[in-house]
C-alpha atoms as a PDB file:
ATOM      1  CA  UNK A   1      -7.932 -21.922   7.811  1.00  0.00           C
ATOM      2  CA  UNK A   2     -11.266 -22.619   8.532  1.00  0.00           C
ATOM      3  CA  UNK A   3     -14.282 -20.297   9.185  1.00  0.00           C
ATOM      4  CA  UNK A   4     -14.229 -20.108  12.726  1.00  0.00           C
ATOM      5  CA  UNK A   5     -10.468 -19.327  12.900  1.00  0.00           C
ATOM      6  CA  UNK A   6     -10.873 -17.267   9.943  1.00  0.00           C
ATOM      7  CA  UNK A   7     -13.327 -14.666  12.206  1.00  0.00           C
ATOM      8  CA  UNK A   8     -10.858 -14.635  14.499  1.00  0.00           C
ATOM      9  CA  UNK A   9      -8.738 -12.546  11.853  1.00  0.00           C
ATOM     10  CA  UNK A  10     -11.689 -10.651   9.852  1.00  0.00           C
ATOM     11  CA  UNK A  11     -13.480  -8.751  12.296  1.00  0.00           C
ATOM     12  CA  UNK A  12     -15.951  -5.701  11.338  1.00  0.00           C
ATOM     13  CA  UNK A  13     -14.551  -2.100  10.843  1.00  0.00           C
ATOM     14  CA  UNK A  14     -11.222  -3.689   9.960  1.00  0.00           C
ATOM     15  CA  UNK A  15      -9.745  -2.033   7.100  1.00  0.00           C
ATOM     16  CA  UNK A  16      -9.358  -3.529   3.575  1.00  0.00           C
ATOM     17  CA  UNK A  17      -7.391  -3.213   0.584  1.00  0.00           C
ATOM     18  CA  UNK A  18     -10.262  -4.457  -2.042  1.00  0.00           C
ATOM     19  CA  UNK A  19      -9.081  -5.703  -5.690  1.00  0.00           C
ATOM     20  CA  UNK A  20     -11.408  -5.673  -8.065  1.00  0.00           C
ATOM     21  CA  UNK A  21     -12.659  -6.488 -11.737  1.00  0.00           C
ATOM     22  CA  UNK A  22     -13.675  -2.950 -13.477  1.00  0.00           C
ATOM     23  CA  UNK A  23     -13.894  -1.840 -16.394  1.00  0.00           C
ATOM     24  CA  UNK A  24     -11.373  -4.599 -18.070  1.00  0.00           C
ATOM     25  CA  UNK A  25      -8.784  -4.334 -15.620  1.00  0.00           C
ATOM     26  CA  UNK A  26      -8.138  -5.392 -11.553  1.00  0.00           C
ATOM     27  CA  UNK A  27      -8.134  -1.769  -9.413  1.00  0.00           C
ATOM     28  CA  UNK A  28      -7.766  -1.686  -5.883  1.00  0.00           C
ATOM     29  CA  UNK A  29      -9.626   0.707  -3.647  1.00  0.00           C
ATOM     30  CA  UNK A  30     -10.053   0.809  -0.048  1.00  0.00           C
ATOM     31  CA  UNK A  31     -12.517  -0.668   1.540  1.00  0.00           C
ATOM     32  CA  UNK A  32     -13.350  -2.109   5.204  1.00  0.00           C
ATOM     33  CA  UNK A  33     -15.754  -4.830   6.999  1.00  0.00           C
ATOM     34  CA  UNK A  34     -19.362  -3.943   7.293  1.00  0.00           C
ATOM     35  CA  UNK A  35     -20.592  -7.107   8.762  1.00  0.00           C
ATOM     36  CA  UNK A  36     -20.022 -10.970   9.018  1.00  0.00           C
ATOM     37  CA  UNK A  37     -22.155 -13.814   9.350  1.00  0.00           C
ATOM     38  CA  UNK A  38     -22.280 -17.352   9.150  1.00  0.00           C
ATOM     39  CA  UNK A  39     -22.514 -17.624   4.848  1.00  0.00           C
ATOM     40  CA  UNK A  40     -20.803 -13.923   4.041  1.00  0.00           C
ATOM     41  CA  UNK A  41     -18.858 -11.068   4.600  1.00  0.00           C
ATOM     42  CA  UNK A  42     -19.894  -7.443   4.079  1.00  0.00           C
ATOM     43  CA  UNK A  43     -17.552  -5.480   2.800  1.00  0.00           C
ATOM     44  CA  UNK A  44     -17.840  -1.900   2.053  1.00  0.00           C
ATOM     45  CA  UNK A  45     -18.761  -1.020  -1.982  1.00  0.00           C
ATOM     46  CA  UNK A  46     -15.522   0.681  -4.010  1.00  0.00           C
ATOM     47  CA  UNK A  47     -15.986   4.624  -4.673  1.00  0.00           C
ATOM     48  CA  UNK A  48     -14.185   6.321  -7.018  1.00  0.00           C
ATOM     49  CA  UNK A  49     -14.836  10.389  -6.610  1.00  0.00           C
ATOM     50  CA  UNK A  50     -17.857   9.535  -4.677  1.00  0.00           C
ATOM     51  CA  UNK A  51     -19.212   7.340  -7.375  1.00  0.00           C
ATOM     52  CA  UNK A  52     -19.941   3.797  -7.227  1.00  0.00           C
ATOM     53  CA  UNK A  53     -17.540   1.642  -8.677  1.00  0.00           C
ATOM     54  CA  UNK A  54     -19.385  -1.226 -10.960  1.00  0.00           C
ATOM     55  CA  UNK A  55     -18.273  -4.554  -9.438  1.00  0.00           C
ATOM     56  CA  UNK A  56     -20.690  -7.771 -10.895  1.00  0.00           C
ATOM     57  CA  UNK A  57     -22.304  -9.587  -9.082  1.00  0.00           C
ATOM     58  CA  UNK A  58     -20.446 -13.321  -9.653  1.00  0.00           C
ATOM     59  CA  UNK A  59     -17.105 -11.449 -10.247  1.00  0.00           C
ATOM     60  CA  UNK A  60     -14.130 -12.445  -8.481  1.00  0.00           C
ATOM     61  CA  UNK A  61     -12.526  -9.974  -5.868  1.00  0.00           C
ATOM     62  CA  UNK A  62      -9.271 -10.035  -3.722  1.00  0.00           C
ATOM     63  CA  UNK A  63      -8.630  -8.457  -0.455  1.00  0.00           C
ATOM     64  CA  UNK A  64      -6.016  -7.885   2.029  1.00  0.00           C
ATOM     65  CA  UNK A  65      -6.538  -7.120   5.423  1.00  0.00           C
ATOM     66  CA  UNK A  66      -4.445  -6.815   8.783  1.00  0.00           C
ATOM     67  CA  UNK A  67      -4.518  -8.529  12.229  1.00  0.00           C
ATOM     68  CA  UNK A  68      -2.282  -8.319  14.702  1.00  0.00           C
ATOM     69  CA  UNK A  69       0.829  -6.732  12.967  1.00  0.00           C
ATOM     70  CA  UNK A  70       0.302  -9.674  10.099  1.00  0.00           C
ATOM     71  CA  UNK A  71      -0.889  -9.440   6.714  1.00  0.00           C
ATOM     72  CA  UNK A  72      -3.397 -11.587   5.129  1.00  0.00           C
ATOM     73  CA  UNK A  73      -5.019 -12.145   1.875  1.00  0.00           C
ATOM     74  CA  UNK A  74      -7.763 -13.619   0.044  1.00  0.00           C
ATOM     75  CA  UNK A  75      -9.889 -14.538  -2.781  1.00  0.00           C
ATOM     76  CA  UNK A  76     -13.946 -14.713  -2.897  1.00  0.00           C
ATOM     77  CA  UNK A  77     -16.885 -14.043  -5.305  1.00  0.00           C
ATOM     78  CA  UNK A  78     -19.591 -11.368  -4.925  1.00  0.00           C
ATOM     79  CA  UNK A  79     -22.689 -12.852  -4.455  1.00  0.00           C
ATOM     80  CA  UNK A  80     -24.591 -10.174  -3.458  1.00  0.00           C
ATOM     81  CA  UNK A  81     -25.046  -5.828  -3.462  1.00  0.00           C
ATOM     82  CA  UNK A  82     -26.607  -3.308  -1.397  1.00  0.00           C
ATOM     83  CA  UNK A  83     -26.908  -0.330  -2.672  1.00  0.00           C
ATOM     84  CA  UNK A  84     -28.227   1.584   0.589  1.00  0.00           C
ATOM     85  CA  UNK A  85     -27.107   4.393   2.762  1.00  0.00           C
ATOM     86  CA  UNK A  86     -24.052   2.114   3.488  1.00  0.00           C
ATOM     87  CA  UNK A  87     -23.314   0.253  -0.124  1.00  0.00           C
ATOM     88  CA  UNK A  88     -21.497  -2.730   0.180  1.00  0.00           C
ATOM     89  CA  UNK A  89     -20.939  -5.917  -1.181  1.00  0.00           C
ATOM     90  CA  UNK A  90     -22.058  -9.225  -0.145  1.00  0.00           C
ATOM     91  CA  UNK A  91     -19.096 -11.665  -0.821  1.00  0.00           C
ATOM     92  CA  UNK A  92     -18.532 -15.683   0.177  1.00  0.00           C
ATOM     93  CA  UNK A  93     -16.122 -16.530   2.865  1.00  0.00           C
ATOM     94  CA  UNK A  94     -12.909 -17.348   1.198  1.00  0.00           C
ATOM     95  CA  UNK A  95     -11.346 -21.153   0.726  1.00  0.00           C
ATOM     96  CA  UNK A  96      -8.076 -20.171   2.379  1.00  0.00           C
ATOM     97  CA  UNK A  97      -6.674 -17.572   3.856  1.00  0.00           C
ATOM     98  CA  UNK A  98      -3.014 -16.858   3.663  1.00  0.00           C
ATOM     99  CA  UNK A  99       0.160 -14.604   4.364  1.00  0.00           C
ATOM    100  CA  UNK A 100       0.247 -11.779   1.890  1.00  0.00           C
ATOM    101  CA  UNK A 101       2.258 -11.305  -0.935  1.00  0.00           C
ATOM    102  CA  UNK A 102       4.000  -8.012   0.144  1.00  0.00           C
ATOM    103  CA  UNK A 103       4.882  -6.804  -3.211  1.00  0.00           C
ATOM    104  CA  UNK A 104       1.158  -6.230  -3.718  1.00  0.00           C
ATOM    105  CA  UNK A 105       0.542  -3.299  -1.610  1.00  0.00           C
ATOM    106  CA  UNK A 106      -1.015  -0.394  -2.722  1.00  0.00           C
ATOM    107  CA  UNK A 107       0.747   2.883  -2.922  1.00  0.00           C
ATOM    108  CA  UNK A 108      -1.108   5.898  -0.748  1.00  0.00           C
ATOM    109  CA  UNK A 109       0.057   9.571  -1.654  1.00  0.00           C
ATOM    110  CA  UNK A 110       1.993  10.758   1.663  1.00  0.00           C
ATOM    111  CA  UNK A 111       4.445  13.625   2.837  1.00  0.00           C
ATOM    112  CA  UNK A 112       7.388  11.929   4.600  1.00  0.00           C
ATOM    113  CA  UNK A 113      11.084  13.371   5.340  1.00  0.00           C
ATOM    114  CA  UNK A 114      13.144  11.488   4.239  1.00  0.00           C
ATOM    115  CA  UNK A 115      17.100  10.978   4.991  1.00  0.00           C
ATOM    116  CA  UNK A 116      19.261   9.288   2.258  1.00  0.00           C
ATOM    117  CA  UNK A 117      22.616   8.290   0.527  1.00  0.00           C
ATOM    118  CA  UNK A 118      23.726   7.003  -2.877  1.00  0.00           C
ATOM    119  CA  UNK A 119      25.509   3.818  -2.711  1.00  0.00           C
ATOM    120  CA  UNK A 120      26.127   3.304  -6.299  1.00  0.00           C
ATOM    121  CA  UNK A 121      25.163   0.198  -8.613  1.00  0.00           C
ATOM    122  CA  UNK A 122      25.034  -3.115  -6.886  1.00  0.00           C
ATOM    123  CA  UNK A 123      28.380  -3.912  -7.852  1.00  0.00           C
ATOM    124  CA  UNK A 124      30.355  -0.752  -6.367  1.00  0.00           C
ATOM    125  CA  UNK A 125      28.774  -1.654  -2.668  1.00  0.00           C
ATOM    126  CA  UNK A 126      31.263  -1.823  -0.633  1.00  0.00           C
ATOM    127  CA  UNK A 127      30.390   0.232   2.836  1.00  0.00           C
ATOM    128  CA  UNK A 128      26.833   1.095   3.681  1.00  0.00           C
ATOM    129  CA  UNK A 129      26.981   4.840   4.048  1.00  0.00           C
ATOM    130  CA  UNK A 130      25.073   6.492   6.911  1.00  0.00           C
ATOM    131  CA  UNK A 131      22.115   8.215   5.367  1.00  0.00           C
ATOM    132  CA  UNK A 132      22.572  12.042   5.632  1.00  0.00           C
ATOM    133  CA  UNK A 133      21.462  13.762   2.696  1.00  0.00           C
ATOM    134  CA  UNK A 134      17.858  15.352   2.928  1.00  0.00           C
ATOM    135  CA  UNK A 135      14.616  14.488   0.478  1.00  0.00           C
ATOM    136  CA  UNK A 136      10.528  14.254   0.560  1.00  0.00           C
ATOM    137  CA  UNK A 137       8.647  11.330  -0.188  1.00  0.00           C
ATOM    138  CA  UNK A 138       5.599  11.549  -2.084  1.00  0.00           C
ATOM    139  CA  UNK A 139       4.267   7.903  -2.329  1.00  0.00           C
ATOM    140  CA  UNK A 140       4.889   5.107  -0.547  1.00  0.00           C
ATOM    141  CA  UNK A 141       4.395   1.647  -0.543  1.00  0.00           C
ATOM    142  CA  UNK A 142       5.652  -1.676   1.217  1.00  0.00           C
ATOM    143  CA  UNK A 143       7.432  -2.153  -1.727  1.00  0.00           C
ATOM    144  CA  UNK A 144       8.697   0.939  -2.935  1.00  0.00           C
ATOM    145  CA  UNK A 145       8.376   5.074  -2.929  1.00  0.00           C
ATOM    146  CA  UNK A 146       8.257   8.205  -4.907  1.00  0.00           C
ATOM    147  CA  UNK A 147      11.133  10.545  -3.786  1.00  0.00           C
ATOM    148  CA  UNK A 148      11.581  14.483  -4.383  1.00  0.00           C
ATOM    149  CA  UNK A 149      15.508  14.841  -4.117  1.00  0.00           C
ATOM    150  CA  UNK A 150      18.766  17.273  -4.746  1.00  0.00           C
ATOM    151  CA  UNK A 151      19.906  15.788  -8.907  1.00  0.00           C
ATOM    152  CA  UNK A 152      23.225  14.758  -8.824  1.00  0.00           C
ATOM    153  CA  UNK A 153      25.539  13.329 -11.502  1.00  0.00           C
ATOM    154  CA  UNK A 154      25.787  10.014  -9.344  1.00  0.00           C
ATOM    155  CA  UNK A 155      21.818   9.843  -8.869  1.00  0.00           C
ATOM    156  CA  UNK A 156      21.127   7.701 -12.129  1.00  0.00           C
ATOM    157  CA  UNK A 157      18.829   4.496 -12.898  1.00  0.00           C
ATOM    158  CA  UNK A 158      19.810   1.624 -11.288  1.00  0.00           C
ATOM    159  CA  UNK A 159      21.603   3.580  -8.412  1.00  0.00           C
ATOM    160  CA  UNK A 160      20.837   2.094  -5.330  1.00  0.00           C
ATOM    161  CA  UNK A 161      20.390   4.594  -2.223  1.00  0.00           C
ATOM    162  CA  UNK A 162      19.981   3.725   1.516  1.00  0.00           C
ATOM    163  CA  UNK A 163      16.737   5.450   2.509  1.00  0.00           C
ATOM    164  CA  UNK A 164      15.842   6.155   6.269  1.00  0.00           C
ATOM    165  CA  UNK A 165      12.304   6.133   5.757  1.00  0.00           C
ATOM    166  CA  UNK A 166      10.875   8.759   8.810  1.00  0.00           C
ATOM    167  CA  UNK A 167       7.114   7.383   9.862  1.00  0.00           C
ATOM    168  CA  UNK A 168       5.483   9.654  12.775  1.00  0.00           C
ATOM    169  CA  UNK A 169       5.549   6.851  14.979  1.00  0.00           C
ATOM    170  CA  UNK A 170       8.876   5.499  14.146  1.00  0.00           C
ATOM    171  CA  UNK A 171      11.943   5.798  11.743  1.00  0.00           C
ATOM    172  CA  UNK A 172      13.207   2.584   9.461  1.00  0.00           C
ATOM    173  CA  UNK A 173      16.077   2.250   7.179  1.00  0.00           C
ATOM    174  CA  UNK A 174      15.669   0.229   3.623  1.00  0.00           C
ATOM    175  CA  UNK A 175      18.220  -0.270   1.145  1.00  0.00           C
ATOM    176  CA  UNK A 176      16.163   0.806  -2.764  1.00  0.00           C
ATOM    177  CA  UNK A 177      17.104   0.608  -6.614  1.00  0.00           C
ATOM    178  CA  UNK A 178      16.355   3.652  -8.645  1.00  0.00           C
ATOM    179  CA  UNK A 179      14.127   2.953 -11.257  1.00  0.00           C
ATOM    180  CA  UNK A 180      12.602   5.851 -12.573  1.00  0.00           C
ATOM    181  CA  UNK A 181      14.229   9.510 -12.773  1.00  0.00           C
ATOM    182  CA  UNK A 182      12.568  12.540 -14.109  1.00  0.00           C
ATOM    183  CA  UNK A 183      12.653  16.388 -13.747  1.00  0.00           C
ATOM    184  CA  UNK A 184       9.770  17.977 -11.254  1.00  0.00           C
ATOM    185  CA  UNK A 185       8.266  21.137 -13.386  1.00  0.00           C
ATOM    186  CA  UNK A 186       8.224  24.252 -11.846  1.00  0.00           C
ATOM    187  CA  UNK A 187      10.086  23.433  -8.873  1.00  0.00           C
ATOM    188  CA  UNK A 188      12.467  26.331  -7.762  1.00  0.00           C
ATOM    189  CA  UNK A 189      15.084  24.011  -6.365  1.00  0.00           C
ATOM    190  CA  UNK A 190      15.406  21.707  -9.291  1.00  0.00           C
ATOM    191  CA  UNK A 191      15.216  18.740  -7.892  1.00  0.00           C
ATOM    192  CA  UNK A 192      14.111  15.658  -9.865  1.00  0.00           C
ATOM    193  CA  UNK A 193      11.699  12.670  -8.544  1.00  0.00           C
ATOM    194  CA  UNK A 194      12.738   9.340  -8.739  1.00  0.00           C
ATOM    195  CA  UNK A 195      10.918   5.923  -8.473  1.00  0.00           C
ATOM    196  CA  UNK A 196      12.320   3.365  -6.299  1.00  0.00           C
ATOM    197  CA  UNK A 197      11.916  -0.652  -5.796  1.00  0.00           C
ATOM    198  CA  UNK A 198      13.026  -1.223  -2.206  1.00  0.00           C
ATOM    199  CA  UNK A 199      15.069  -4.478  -2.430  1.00  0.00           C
ATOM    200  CA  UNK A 200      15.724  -4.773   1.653  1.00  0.00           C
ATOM    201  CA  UNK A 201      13.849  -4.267   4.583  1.00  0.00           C
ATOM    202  CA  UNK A 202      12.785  -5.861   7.876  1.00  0.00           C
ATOM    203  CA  UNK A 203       9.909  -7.357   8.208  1.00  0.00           C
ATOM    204  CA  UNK A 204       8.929  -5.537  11.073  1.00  0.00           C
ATOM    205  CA  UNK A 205       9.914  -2.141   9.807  1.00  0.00           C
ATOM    206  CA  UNK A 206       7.240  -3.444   6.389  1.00  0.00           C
ATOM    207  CA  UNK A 207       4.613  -4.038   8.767  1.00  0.00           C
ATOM    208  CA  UNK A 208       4.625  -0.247  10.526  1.00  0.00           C
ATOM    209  CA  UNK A 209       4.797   0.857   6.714  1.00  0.00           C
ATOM    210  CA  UNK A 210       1.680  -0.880   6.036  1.00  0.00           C
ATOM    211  CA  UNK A 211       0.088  -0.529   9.206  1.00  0.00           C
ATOM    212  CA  UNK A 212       1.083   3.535   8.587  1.00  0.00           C
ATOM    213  CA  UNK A 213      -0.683   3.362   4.853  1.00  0.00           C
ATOM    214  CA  UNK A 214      -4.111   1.143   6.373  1.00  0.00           C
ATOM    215  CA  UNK A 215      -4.234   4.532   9.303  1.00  0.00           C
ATOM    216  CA  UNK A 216      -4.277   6.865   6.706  1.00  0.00           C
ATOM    217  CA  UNK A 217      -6.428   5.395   4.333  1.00  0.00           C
ATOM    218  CA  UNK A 218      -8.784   4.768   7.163  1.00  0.00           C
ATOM    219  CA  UNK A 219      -8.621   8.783   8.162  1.00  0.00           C
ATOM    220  CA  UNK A 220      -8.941  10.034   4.384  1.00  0.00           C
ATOM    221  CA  UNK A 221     -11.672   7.569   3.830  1.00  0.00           C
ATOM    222  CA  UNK A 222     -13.756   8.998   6.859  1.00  0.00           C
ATOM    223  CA  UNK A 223     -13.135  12.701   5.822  1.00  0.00           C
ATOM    224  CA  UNK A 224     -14.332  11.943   2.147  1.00  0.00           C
ATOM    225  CA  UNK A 225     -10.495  12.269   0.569  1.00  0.00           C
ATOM    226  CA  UNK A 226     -10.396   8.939  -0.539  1.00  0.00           C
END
């Protein structure tokens, strides 16, 4: 995709997931376009509690961004910092631009109802059962969630559940794997939390997800959460 189709898609005050280089190992922050121009893109320095994050100058970076209920990515170098009232770094416009790899999104802390149902290990599916049980959602991603939930003798790694996933704009069922499963401490109704890989979803019903984590991390960002 060339440059001029390319600013079709980055645009400023568009928000950005920013991967970067720190401290011997790639962390992603949020981030969002400051500026374009002909030779670079601005894009707003990482923070972590406030603090500047300490990205080279020269180091590579990767960002993914949304247009237009798509998801892009891309690699560039920073040539460049400002460390003004607005920090922000100065990086090349990237040699391609291309679909996303959607198992790469960032996970945002959330509070989300969720409704649910335990479908056994892969091999016992035989009926998709109609979500009904009750649980909270405590991280999501467009690849997977943290769940609070009632324990169960069923509920064990590598149960799969069917998870209707309850945005505030709109609802979306995905079919998950448990993962992880551990106790939550001090929690009066003993429930346990458990990690899950979501192995089926729409696309479409991805996108709101992500669009839904982008909103917030724009909102948190601009009251000094994030």
């Amino acid at each position: 995709m060339h440059i001029p189709m390319m600013k079709q898609v980055i645009n400023v005050n568009q928000r950005v997931e920013l991967e970067a280089y720190v401290r011997g190992e790639w962390r992603r922050y949020p981030s969002r376009v400051e500026g374009v121009n002909e030779q670079s893109i601005l894009l707003a320095a990482p923070l972590k509690g406030g603090v500047l994050e300490p990205v080279s100058i020269g180091s590579r970076i990767r960002a993914t961004i949304v247009h237009q209920d798509r998801v892009f990515e891309f690699e560039s170098v920073v040539v460049d910092r400002n460390r003004g009232n607005i920090p922000y770094l100065v990086v090349e416009w990237p040699q391609e631009l291309r679909a996303a790899n959607r198992r790469a999104f960032f996970r945002l802390d959330v509070l989300l109802n969720m409704n649910y149902a335990l479908v056994g290990s892969e091999e016992e599916v035989e009926e998709i059962p109609i979500p009904e049980k009750s649980g909270l959602i405590k991280n999501l991603s467009g690849s997977g969630l943290l769940a609070w939930v009632e324990d169960e003798e069923e509920l064990t790694i590598g149960s799969r559940m069917v998870v209707e996933i309850q945005l505030p704009e709109e609802s979306g069922t995905v079919l998950a794997k448990v993962v992880r499963k551990e106790e939550v401490p001090d929690d009066h109704r003993g429930r346990v939390a458990v990690g899950l890989d979501i192995e089926e979803i729409s696309p479409a019903f991805q996108d709101e997800i992500i669009r839904y984590l982008f909103e917030q991390q724009r909102e948190r960002r601009s009251k000094g959460i994030l």
